[in-house]
C-alpha atoms as a PDB file:
ATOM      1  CA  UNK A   1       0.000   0.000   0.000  1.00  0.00           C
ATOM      2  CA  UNK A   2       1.087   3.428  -0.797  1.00  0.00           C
ATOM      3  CA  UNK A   3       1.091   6.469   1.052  1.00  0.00           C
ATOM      4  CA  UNK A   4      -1.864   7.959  -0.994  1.00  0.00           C
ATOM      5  CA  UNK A   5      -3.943   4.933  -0.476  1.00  0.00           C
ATOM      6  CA  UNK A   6      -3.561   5.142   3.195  1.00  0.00           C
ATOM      7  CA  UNK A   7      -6.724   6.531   4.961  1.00  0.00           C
ATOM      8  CA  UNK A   8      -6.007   9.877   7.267  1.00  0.00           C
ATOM      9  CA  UNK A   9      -3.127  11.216   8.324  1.00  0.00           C
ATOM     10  CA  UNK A  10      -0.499  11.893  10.815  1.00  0.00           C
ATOM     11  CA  UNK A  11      -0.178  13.978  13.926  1.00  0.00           C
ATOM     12  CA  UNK A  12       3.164  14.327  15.875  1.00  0.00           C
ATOM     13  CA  UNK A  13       3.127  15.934  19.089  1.00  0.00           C
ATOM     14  CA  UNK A  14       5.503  15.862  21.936  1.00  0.00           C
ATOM     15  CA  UNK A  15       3.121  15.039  24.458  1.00  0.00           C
ATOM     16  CA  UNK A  16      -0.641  14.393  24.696  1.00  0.00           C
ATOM     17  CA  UNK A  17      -2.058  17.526  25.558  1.00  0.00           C
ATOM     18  CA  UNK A  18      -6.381  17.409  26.349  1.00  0.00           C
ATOM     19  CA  UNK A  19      -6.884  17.431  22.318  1.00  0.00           C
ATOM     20  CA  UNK A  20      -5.965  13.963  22.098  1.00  0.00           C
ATOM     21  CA  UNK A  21      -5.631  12.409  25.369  1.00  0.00           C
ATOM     22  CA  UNK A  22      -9.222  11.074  25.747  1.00  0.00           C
ATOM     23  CA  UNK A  23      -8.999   9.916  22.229  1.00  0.00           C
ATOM     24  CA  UNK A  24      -6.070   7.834  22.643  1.00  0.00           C
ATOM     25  CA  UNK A  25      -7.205   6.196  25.895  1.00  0.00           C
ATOM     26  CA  UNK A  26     -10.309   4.995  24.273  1.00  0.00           C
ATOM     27  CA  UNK A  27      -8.239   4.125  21.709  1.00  0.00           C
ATOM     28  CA  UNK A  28      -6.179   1.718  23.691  1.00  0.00           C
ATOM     29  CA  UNK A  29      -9.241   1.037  26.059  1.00  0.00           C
ATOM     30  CA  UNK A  30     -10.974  -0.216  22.332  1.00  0.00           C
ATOM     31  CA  UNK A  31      -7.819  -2.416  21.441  1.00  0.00           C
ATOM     32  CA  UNK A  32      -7.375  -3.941  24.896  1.00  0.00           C
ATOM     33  CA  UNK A  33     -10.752  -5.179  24.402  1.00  0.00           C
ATOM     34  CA  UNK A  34     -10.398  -6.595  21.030  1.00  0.00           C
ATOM     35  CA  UNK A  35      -7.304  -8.388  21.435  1.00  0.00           C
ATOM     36  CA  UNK A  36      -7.718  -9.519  25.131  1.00  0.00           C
ATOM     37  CA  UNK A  37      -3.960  -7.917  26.478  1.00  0.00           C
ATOM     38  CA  UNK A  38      -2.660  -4.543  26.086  1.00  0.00           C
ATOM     39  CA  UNK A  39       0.504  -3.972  24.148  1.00  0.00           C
ATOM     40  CA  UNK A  40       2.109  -2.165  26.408  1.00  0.00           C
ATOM     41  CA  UNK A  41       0.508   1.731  26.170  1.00  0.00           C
ATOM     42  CA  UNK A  42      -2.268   0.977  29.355  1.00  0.00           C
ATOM     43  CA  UNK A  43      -4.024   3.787  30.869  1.00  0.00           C
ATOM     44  CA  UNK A  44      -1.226   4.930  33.005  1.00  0.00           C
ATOM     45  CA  UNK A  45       1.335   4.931  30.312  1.00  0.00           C
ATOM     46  CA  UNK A  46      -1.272   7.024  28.176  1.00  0.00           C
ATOM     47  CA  UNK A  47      -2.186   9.140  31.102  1.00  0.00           C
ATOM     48  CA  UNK A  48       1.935   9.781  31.435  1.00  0.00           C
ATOM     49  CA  UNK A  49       2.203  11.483  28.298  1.00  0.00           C
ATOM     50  CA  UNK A  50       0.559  14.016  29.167  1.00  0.00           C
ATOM     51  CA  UNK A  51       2.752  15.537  31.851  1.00  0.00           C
ATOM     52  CA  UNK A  52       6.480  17.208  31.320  1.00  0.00           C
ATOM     53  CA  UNK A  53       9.237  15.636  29.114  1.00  0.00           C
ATOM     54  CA  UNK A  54      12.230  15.660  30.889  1.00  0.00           C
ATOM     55  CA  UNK A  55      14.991  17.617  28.756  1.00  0.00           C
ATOM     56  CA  UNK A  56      17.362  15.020  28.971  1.00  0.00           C
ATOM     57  CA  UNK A  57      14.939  12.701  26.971  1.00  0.00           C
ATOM     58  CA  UNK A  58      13.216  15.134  25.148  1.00  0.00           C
ATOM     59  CA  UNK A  59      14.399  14.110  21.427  1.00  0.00           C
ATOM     60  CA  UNK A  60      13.352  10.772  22.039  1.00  0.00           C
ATOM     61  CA  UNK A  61      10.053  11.749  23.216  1.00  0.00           C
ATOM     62  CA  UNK A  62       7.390  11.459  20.874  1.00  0.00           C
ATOM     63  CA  UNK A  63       3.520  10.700  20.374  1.00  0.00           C
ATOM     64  CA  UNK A  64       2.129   9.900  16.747  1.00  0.00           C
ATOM     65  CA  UNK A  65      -1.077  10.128  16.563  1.00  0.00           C
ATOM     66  CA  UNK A  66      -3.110   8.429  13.264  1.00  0.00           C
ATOM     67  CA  UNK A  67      -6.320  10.446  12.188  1.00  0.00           C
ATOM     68  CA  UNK A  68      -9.048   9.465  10.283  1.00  0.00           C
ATOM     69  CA  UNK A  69     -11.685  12.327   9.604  1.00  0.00           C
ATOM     70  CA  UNK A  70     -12.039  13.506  13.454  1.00  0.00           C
ATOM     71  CA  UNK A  71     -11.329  10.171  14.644  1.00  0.00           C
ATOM     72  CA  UNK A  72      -7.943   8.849  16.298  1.00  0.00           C
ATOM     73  CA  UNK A  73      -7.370   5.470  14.811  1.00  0.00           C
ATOM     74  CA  UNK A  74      -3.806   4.504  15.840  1.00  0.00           C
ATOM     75  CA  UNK A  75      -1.477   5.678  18.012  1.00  0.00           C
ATOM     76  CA  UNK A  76       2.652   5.306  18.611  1.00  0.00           C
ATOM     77  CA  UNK A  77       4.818   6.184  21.822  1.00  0.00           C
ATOM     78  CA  UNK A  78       8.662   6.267  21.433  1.00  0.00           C
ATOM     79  CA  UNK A  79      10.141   6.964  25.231  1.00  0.00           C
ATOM     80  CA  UNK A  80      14.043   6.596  26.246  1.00  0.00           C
ATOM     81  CA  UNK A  81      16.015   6.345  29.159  1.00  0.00           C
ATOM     82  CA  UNK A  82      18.882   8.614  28.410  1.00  0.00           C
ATOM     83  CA  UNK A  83      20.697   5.450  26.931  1.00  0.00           C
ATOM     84  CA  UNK A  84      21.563   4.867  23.384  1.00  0.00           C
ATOM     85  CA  UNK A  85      18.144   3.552  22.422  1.00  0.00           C
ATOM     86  CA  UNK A  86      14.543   4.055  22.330  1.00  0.00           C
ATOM     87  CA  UNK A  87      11.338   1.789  23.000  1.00  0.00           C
ATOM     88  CA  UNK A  88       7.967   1.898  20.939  1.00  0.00           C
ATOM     89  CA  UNK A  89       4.827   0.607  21.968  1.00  0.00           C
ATOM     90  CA  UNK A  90       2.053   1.027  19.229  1.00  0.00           C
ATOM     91  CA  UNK A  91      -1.581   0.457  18.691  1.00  0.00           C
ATOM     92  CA  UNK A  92      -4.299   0.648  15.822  1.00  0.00           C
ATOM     93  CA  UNK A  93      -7.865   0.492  15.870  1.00  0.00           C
ATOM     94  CA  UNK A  94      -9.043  -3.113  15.035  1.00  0.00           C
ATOM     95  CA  UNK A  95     -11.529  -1.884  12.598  1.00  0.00           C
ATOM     96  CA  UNK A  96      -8.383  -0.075  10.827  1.00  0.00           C
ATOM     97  CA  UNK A  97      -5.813  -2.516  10.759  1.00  0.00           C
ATOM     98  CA  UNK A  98      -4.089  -4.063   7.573  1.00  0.00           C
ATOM     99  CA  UNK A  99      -4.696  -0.199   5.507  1.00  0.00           C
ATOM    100  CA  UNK A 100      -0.589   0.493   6.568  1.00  0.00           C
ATOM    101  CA  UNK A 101      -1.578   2.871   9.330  1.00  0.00           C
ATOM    102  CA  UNK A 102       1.158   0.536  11.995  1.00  0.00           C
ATOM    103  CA  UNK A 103       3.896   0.571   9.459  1.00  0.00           C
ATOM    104  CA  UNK A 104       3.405   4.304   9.302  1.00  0.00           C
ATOM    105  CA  UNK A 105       3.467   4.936  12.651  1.00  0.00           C
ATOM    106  CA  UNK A 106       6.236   2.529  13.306  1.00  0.00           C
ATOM    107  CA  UNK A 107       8.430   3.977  10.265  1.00  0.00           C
ATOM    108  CA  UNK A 108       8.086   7.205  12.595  1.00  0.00           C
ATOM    109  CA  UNK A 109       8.943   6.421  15.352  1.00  0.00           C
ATOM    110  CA  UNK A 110      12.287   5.102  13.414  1.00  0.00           C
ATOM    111  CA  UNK A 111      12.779   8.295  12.518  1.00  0.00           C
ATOM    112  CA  UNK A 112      12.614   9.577  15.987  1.00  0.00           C
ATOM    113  CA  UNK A 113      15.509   7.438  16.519  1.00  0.00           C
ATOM    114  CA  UNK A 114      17.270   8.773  13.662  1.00  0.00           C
ATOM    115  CA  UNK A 115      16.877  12.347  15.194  1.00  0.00           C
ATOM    116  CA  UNK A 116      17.718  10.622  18.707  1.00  0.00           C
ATOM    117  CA  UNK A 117      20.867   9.543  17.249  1.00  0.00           C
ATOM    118  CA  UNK A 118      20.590   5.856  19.049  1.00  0.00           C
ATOM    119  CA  UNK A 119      21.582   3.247  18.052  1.00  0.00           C
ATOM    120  CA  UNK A 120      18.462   1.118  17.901  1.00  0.00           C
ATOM    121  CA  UNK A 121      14.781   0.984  17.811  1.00  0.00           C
ATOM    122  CA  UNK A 122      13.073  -1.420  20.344  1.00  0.00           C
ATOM    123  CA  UNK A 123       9.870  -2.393  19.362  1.00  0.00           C
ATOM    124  CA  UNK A 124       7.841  -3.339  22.815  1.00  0.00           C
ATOM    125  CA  UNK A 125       5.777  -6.634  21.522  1.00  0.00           C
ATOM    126  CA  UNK A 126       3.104  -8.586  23.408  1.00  0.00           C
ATOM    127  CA  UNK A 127       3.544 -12.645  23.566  1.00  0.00           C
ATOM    128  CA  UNK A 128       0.600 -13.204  21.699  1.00  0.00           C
ATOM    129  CA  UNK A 129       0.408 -10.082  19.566  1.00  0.00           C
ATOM    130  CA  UNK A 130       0.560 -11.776  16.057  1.00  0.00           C
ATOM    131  CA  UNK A 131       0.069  -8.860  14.008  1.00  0.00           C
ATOM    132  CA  UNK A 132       2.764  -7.009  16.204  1.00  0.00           C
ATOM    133  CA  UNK A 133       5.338  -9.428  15.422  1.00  0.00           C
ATOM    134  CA  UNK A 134       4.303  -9.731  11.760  1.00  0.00           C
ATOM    135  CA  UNK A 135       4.821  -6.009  11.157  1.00  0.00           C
ATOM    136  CA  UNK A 136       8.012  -5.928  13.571  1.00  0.00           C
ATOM    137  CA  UNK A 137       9.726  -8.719  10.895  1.00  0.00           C
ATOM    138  CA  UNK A 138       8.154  -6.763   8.188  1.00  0.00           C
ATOM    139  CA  UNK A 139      10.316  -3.299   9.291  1.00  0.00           C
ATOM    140  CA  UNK A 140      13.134  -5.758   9.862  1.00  0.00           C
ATOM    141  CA  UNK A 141      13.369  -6.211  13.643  1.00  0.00           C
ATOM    142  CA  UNK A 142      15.057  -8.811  15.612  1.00  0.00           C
ATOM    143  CA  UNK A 143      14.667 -10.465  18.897  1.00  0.00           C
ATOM    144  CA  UNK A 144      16.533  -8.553  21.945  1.00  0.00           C
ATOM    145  CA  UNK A 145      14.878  -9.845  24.940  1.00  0.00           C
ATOM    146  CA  UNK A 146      11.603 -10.242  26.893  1.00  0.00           C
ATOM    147  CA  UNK A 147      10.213  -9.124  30.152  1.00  0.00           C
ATOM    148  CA  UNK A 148       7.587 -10.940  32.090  1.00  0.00           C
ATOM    149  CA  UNK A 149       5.225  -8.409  33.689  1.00  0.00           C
ATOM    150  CA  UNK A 150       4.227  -9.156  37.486  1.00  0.00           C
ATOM    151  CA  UNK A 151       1.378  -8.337  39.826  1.00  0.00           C
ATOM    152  CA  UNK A 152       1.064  -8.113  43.342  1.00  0.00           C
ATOM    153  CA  UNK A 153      -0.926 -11.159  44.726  1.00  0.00           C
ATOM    154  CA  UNK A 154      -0.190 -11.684  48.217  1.00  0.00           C
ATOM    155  CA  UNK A 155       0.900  -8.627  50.250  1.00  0.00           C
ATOM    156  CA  UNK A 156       3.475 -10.421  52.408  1.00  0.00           C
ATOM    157  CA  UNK A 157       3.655 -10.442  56.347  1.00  0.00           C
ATOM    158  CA  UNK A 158       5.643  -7.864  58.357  1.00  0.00           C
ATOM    159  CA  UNK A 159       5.462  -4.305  60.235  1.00  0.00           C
ATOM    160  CA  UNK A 160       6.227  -0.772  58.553  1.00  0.00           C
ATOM    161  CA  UNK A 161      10.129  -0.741  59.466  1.00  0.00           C
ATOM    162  CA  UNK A 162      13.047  -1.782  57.073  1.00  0.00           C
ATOM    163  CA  UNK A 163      15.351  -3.757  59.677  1.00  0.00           C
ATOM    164  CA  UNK A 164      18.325  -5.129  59.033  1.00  0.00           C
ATOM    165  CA  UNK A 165      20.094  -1.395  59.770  1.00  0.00           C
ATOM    166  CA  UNK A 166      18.414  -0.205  56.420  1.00  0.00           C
ATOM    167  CA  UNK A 167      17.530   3.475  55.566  1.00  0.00           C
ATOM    168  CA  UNK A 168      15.468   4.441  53.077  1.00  0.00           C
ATOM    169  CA  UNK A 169      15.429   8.182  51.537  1.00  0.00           C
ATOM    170  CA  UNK A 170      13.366   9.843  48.978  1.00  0.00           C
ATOM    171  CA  UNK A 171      16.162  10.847  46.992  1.00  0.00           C
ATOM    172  CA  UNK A 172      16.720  14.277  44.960  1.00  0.00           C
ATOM    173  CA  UNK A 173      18.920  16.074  42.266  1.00  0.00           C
ATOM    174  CA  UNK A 174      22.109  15.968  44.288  1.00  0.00           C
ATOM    175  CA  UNK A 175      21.847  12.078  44.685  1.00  0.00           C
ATOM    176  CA  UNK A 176      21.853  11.803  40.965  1.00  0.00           C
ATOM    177  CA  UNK A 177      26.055  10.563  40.607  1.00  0.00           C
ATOM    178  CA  UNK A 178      25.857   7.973  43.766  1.00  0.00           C
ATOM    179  CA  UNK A 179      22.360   6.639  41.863  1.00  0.00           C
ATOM    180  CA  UNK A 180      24.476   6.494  38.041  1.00  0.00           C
ATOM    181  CA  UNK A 181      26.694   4.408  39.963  1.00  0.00           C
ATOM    182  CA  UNK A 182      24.392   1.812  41.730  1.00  0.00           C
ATOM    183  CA  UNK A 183      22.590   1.806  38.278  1.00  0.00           C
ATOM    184  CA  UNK A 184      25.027   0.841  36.530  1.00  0.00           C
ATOM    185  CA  UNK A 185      27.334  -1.706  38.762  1.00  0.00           C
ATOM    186  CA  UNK A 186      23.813  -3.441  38.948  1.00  0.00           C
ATOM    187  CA  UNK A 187      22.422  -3.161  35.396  1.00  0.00           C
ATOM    188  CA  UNK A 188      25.591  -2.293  32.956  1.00  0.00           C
ATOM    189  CA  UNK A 189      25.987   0.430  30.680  1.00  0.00           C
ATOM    190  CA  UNK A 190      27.716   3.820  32.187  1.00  0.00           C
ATOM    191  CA  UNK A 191      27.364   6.072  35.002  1.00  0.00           C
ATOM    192  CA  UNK A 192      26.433   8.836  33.229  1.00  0.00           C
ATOM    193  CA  UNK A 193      23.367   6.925  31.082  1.00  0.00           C
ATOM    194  CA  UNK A 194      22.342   5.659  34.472  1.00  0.00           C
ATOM    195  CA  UNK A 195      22.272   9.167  36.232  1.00  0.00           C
ATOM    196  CA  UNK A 196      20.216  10.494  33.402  1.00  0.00           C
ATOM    197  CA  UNK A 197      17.368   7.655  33.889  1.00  0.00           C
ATOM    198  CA  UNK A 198      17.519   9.214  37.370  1.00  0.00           C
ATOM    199  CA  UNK A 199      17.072  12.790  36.868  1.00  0.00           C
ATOM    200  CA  UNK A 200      14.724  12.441  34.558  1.00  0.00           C
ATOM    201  CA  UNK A 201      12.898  10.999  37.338  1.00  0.00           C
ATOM    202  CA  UNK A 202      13.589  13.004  40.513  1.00  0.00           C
ATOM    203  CA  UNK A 203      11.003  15.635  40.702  1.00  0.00           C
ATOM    204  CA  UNK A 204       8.534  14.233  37.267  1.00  0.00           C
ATOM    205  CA  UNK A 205       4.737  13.577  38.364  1.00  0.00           C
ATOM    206  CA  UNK A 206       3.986  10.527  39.964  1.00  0.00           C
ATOM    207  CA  UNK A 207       7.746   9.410  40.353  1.00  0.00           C
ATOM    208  CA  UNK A 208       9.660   8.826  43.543  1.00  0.00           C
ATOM    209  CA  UNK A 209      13.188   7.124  43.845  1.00  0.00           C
ATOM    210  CA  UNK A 210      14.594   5.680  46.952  1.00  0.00           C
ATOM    211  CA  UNK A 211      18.063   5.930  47.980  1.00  0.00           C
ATOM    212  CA  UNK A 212      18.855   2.851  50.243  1.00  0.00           C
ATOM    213  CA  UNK A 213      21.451   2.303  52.597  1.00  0.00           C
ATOM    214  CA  UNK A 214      23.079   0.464  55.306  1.00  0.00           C
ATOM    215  CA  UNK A 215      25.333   1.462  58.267  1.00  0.00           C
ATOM    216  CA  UNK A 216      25.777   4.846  56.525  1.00  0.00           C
ATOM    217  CA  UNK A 217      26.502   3.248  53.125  1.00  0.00           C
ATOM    218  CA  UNK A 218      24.388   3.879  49.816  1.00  0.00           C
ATOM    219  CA  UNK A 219      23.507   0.155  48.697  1.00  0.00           C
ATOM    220  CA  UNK A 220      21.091  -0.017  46.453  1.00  0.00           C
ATOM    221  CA  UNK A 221      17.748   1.618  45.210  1.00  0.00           C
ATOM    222  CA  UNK A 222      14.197   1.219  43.909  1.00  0.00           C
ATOM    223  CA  UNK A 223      12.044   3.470  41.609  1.00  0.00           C
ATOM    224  CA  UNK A 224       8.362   3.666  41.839  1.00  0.00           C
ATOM    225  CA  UNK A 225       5.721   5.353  39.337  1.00  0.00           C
ATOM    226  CA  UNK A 226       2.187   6.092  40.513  1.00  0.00           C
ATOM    227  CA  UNK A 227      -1.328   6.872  38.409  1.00  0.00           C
ATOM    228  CA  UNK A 228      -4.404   7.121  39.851  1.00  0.00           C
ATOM    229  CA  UNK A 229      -3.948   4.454  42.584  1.00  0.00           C
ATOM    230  CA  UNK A 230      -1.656   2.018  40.950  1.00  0.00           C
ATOM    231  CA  UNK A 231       2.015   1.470  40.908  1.00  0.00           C
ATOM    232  CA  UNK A 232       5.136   0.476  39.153  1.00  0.00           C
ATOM    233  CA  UNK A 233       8.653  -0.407  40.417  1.00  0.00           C
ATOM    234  CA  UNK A 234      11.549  -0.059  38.256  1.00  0.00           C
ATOM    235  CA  UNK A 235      15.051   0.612  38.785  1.00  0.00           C
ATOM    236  CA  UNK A 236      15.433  -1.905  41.530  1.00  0.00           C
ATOM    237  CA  UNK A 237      19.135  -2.766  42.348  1.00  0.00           C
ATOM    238  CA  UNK A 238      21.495  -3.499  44.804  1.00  0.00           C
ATOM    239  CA  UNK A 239      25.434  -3.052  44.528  1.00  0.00           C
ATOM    240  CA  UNK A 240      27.014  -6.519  43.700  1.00  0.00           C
ATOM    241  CA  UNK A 241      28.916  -6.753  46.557  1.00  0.00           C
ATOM    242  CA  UNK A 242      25.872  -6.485  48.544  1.00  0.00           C
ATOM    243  CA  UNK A 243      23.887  -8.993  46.612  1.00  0.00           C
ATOM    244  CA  UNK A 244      22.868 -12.432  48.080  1.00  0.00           C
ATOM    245  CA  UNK A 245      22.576 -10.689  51.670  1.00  0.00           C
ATOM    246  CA  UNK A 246      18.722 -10.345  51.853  1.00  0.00           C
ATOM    247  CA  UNK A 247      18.533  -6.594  50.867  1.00  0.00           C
ATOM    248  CA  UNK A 248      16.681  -6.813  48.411  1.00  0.00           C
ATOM    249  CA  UNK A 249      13.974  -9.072  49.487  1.00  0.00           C
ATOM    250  CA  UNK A 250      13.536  -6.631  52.643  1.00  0.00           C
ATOM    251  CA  UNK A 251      13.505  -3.729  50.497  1.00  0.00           C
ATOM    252  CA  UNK A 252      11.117  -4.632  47.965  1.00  0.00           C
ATOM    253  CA  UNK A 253       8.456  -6.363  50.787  1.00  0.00           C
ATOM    254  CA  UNK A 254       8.469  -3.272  52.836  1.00  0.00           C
ATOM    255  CA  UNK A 255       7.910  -1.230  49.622  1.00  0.00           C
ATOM    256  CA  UNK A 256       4.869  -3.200  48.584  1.00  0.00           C
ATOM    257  CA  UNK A 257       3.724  -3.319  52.231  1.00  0.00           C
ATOM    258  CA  UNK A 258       4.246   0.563  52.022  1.00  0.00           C
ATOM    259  CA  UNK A 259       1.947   0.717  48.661  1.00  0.00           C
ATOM    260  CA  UNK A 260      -0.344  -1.103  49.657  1.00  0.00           C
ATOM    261  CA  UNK A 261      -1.118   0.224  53.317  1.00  0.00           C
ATOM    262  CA  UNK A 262      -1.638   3.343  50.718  1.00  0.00           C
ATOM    263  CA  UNK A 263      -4.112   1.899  48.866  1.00  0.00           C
ATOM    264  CA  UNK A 264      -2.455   1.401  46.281  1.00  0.00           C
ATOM    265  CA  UNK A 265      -3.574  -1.629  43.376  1.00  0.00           C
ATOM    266  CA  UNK A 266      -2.173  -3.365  41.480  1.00  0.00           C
ATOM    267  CA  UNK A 267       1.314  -2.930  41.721  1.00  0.00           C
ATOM    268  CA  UNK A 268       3.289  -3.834  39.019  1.00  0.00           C
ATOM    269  CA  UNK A 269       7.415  -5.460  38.291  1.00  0.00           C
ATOM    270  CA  UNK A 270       8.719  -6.124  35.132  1.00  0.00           C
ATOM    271  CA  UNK A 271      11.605  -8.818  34.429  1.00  0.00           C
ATOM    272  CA  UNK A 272      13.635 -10.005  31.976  1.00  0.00           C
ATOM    273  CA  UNK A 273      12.116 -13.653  31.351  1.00  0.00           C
ATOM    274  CA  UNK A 274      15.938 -14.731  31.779  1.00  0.00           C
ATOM    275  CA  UNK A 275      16.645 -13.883  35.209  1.00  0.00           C
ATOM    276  CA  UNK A 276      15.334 -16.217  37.543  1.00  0.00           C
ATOM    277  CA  UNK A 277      17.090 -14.909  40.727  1.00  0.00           C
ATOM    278  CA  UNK A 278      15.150 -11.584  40.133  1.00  0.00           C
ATOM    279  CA  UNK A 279      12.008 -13.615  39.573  1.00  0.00           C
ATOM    280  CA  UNK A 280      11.980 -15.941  41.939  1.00  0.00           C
ATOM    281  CA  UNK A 281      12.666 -13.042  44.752  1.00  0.00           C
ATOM    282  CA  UNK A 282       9.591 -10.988  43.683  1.00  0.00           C
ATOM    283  CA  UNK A 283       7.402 -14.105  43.437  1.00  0.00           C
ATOM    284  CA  UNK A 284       9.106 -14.734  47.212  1.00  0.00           C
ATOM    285  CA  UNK A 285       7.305 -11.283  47.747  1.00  0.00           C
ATOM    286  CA  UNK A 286       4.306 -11.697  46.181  1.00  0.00           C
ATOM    287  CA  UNK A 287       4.764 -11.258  42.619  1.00  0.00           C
ATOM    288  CA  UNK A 288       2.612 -13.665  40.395  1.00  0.00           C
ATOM    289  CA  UNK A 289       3.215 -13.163  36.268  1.00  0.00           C
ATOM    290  CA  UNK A 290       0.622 -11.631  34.219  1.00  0.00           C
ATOM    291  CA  UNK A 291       2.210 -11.205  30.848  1.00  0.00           C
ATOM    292  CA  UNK A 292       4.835 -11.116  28.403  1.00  0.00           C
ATOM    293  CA  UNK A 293       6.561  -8.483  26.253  1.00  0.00           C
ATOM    294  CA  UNK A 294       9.260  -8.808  23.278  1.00  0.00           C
ATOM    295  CA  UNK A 295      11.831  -6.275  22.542  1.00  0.00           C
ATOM    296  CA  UNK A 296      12.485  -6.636  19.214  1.00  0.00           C
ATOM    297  CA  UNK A 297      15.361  -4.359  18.025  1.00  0.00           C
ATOM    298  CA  UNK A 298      15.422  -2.248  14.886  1.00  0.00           C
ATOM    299  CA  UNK A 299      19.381  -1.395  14.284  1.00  0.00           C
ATOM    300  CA  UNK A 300      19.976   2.110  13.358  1.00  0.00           C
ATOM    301  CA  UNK A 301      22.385   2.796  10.675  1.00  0.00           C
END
């Protein structure tokens, strides 16, 4: 299909502002629905767009929005980290699919990486999404990883403390270097690419890091996002040399205690479907698996 026999047109914005915002959560309220899963843009991701890109991130910030007459029809979300790549998640309008309108949008968002400079496109995937992965081998992506996606289930058992001579601090802008480096002895990558996840986070709506330590010593931390009454945690890690010594299963119960004393629900993890240390700790806490996403990697040349 060409370009002139596609329906409608595009609409790139860098966040949703009240124009579109209802129109794309019905959007993805109307796909979720028809498919049975949501492909990764739920209400609170959708909801998120609407608030203040960071500056670090802002050129690989972008919503593409496909209209129809005065109807929004599909809809495309590149986000980054401050690393050297980008994640999509896309959706179109069941009643609009196979007319090009997800190759357009994804061929944008392509081109946000382009103006990014990264070196690759992830394409965020559900398990089951067979259209998704038809048009992700059509644009020439290939397989990076997966992350299983896990909800709360059982709040476990204890009080309100930490123990174990843990502190934990809402941490702000001058924590950013001593976070860089707990990011990245725990997940790879540099300092600097991990301190720019974390100030892009300090102070945006709905975000809160936590600085842990012990005896005086920063150890680890723990990032949590929160919409309208539900939560995700991100950014959990420990240094290695602390590893294996229980801090992170103490952490992470006395967080979702925390949440959920708050009302919070559901509260969300996401691992890689390869780590089964990390898994089998948050199902140790409560954590059952809900679903599974692909990253499927589009190089940039």
């Amino acid at each position: 299909m060409t370009s002139a026999d596609r329906p409608g047109h595009l609409v790139t914005a860098a966040t949703l502002d009240a124009r579109y915002l209802p129109d794309v959560m019905a959007l993805v309220e109307r796909c979720a629905a028809h498919d049975g899963f949501d492909a990764g843009a739920d209400e609170g991701f959708v909801r998120a767009r609407s608030y203040p890109v960071p500056p670090e991130i802002v050129l690989q910030t972008a919503d593409l929005i496909w209209v129809v007459g005065d109807r929004v029809v599909g809809y495309a979300g590149t986000y980054g980290f401050g690393r050297d790549e980008i994640e999509v998640v896309a959706v179109v309008d069941p009643e609009w699919r196979r007319r090009g309108i997800g190759r357009a949008l994804i061929d944008k968002a392509i081109g946000v990486g382009h103006r990014a400079e990264v070196s690759r496109v992830l394409l965020v995937v559900p398990r089951f999404s067979v259209g998704g992965h038809a048009l992700a081998e059509l644009v020439g992506a290939k397989r990076s990883h997966s992350e299983a996606a896990m909800v709360l289930r059982d709040v476990p058992p204890g009080g309100d403390e930490l123990g174990m001579g843990l502190v934990a601090k809402i941490a702000n802008i001058s924590d950013v270097a001593v976070l860089g480096e707990i990011g990245s002895s725990a997940f790879g990558g540099s300092p600097e690419e991990a301190s720019a996840i974390s100030r892009s986070s300090i102070g945006a709506v709905g975000r809160t890091i936590f600085l842990i330590s012990k005896n005086g010593e920063d150890v680890g931390m723990v990032s949590i996002a929160v919409d309208h009454g539900a939560a995700s945690i991100a950014g959990f890690a420990v240094r290695p040399e602390h590893q294996g010594m229980g801090i992170g299963r103490a952490v992470l119960k006395w967080l979702v205690r925390r949440l959920h004393g708050d009302g919070i629900a559901p509260i969300t993890i996401e691992v890689d479907v390869t780590n089964d240390r990390a898994a089998g700790l948050y199902r140790d806490c409560g954590f059952r698996e809900d679903r599974i996403y692909d990253y499927l990697a589009v190089a940039i040349g």
